[in-house]
C-alpha atoms as a PDB file:
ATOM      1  CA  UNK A   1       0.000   0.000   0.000  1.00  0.00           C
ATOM      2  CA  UNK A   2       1.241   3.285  -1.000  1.00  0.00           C
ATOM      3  CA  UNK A   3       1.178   6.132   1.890  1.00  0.00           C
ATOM      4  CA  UNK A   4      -0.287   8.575  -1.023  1.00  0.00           C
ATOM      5  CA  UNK A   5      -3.209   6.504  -0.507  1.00  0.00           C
ATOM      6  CA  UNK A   6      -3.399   5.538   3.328  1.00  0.00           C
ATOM      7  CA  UNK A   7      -4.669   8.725   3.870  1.00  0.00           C
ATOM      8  CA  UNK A   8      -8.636  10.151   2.689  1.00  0.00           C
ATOM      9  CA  UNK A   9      -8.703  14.129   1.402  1.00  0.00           C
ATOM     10  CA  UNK A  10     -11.435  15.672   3.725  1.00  0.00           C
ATOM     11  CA  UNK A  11     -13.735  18.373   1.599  1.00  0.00           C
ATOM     12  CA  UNK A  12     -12.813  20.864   4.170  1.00  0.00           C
ATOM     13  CA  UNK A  13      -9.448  22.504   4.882  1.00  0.00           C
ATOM     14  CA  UNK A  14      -8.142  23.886   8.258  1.00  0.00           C
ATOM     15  CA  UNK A  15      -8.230  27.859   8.534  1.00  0.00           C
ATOM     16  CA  UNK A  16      -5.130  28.525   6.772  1.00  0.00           C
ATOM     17  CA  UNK A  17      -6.547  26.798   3.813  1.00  0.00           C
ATOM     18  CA  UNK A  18      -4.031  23.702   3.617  1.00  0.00           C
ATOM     19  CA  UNK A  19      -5.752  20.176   3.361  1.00  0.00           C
ATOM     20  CA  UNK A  20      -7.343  17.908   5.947  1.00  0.00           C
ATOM     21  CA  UNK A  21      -6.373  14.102   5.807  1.00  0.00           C
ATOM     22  CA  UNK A  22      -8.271  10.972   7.953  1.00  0.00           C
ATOM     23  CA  UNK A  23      -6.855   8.403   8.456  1.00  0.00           C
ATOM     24  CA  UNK A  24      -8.976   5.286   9.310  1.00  0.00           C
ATOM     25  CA  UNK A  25      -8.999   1.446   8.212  1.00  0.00           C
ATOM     26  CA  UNK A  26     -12.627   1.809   8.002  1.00  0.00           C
ATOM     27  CA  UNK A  27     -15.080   3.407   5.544  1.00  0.00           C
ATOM     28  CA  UNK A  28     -17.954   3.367   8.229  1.00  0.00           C
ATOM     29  CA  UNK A  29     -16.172   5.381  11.044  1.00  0.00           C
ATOM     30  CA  UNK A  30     -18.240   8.410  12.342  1.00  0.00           C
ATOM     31  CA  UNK A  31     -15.876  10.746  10.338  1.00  0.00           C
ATOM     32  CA  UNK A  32     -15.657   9.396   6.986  1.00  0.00           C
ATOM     33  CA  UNK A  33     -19.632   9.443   6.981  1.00  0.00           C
ATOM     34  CA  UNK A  34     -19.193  12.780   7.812  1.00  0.00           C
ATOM     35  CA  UNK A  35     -16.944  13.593   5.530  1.00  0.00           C
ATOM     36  CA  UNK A  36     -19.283  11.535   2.680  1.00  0.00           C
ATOM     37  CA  UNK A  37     -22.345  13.951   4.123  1.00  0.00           C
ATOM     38  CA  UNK A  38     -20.018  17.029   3.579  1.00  0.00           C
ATOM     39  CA  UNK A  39     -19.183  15.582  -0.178  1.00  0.00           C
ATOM     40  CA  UNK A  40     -22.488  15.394  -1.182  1.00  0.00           C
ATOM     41  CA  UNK A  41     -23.778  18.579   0.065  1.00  0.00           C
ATOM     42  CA  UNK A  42     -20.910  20.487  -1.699  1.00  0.00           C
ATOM     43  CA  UNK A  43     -22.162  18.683  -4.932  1.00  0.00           C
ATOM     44  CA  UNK A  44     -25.476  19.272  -4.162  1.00  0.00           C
ATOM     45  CA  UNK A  45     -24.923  23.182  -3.776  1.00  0.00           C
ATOM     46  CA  UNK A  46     -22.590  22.835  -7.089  1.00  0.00           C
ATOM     47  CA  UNK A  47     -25.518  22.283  -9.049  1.00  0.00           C
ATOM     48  CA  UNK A  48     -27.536  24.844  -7.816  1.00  0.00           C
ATOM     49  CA  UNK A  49     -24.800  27.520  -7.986  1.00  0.00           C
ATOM     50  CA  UNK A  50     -24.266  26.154 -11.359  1.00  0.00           C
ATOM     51  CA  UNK A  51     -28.029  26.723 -12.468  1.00  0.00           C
ATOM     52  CA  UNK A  52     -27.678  30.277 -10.934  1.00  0.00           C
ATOM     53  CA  UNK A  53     -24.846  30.792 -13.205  1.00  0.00           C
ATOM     54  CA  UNK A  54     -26.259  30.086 -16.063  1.00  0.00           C
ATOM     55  CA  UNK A  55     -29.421  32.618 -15.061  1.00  0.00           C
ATOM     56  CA  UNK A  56     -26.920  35.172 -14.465  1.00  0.00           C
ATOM     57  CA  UNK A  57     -24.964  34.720 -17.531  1.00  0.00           C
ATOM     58  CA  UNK A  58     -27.889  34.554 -19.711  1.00  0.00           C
ATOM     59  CA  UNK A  59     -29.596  37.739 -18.952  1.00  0.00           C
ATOM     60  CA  UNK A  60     -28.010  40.671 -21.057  1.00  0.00           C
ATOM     61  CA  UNK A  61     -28.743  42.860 -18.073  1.00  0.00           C
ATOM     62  CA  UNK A  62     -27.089  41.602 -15.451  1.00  0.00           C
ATOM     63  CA  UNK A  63     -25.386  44.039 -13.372  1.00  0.00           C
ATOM     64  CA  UNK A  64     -21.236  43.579 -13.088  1.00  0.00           C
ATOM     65  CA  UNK A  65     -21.681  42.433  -9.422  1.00  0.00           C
ATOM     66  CA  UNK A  66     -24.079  39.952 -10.315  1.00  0.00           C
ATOM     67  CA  UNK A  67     -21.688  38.704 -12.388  1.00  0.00           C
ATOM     68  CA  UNK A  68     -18.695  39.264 -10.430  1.00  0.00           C
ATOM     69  CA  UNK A  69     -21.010  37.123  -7.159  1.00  0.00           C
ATOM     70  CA  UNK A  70     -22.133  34.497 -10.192  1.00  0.00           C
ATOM     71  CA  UNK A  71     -18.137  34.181 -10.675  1.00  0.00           C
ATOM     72  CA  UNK A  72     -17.511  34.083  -7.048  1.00  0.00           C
ATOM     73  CA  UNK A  73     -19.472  31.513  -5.743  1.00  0.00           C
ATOM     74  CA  UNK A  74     -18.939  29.221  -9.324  1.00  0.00           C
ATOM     75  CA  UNK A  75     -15.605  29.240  -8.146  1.00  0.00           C
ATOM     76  CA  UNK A  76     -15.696  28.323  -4.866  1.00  0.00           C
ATOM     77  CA  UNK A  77     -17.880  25.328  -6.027  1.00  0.00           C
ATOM     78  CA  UNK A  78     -15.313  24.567  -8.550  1.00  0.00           C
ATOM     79  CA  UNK A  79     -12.788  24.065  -5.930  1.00  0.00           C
ATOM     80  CA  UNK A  80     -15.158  22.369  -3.531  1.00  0.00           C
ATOM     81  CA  UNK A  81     -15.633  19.818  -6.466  1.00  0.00           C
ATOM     82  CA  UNK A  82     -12.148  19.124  -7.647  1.00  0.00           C
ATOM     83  CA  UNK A  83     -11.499  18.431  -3.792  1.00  0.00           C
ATOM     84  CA  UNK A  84     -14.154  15.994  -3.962  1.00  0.00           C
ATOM     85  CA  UNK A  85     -12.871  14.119  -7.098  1.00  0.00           C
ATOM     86  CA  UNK A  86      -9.210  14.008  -6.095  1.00  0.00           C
ATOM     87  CA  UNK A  87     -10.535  12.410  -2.759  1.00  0.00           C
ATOM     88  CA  UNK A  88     -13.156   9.940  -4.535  1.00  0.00           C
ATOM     89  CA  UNK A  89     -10.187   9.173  -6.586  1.00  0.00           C
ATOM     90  CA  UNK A  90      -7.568   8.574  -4.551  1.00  0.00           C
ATOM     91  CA  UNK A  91      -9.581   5.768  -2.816  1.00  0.00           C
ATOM     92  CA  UNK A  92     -10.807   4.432  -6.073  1.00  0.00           C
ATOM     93  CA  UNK A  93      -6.934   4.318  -7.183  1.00  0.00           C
ATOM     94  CA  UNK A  94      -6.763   2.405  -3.711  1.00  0.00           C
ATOM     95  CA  UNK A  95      -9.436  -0.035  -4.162  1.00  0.00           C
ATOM     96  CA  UNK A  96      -7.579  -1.350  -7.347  1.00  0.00           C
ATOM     97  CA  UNK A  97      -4.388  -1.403  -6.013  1.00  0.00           C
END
């Protein structure tokens, strides 16, 4: 087993912004279903920034801070979602191994 992949990415990050890791032999521990809870409700919100997005960026007469708040919170998401993947896929790469 490769330490790269002993440890699971957490979608949150301590205050200075660097990444949380848990380590646990167990899939079912109170803070990996946490952690799964946290995933999906950053995905969840994803989508619905995503849809507001789209409504911003498709009326001609949106106002720059519309946009610039449109922008703002897609991004966030963005990063919330890559998190997400990079974790999901560092345990899939560990399932296989």
């Amino acid at each position: 087993m490769s330490d790269t992949f002993r440890f699971r990415l957490l979608p949150w990050t301590t205050p200075e912004g660097k990444p949380c890791y848990l380590s646990t032999d167990s899939d079912r521990s109170r803070l990996s279903r946490l952690a799964d809870d946290v995933e999906e409700d950053q995905l969840d919100s994803g989508e619905q920034v995503l849809a507001g997005a789209r409504a911003v960026l498709a009326d001609p007469g949106a106002s720059e801070r519309a946009v610039r708040f449109a922008l703002t919170r897609a991004t966030e998401s963005l990063e919330e979602a890559l998190r997400v993947a990079e974790s999901r896929g560092r345990r899939l790469l560990f399932r296989i191994e």
